[in-house]
C-alpha atoms as a PDB file:
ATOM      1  CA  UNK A   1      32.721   4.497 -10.437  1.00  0.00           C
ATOM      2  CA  UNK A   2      36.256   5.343  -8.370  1.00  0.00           C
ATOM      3  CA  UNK A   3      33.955   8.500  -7.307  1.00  0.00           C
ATOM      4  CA  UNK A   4      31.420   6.100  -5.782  1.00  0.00           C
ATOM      5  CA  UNK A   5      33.615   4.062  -3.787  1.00  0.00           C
ATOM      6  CA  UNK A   6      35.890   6.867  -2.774  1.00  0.00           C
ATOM      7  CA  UNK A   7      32.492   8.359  -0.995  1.00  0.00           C
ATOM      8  CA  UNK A   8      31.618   5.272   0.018  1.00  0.00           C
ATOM      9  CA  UNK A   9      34.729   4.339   2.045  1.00  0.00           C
ATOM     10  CA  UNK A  10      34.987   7.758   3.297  1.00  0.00           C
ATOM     11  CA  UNK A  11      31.653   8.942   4.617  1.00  0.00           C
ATOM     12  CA  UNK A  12      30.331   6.732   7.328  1.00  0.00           C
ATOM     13  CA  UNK A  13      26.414   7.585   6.850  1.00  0.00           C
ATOM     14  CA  UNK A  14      27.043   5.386   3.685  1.00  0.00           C
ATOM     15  CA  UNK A  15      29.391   3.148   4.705  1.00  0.00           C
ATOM     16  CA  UNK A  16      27.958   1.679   8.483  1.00  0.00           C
ATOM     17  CA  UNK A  17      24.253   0.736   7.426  1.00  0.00           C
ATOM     18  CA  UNK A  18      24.915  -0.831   4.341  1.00  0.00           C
ATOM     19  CA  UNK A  19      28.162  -2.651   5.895  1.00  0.00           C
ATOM     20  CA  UNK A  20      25.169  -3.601   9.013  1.00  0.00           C
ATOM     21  CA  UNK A  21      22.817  -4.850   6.013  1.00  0.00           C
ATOM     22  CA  UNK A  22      25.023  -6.721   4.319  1.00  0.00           C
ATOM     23  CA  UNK A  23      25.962  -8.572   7.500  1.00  0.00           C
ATOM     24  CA  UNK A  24      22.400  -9.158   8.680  1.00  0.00           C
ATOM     25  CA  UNK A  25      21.798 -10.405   4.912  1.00  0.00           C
ATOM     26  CA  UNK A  26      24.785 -13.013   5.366  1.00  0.00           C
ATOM     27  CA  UNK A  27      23.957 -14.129   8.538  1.00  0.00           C
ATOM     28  CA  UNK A  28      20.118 -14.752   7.352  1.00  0.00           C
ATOM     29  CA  UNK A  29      22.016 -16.925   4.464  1.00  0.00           C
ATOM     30  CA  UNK A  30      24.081 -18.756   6.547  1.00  0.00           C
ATOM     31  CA  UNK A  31      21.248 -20.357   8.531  1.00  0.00           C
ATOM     32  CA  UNK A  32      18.720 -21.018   6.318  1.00  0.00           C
ATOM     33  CA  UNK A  33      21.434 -23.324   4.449  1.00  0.00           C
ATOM     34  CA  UNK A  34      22.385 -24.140   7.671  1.00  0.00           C
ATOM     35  CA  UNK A  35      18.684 -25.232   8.617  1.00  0.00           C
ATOM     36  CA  UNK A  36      18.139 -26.719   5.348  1.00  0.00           C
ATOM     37  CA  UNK A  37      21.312 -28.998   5.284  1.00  0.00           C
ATOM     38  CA  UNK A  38      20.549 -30.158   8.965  1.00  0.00           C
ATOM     39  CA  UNK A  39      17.273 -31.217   7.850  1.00  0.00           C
ATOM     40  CA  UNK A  40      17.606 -33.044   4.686  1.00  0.00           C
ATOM     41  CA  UNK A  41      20.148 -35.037   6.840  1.00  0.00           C
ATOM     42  CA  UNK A  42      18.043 -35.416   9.665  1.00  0.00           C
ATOM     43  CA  UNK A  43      15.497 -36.868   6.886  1.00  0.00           C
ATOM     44  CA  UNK A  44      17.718 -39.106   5.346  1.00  0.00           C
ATOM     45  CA  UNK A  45      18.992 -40.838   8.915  1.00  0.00           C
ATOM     46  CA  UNK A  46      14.765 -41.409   9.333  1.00  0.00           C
ATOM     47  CA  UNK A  47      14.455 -43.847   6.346  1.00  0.00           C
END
């Protein structure tokens, strides 16, 4: 396992498109809570 992320820290081909996926994958979290908060507010100001 210390192999893996030795290699992984060290050779960029691994390291830059997973570090780009895991960013795109957190940003796509972030607003769908984001979204979904703002409208289960939006539904309870309504009623």
């Amino acid at each position: 396992m210390n192999i893996f992320f030795r290699d992984f820290f060290s050779d960029p081909v691994l390291f830059m498109p997973i570090s780009i996926l895991v960013v795109v994958i957190s940003l796509c979290l972030f607003y769908a809570v984001y979204f979904i908060k703002k409208i289960n507010e939006d539904e309870d100001k309504q009623f």
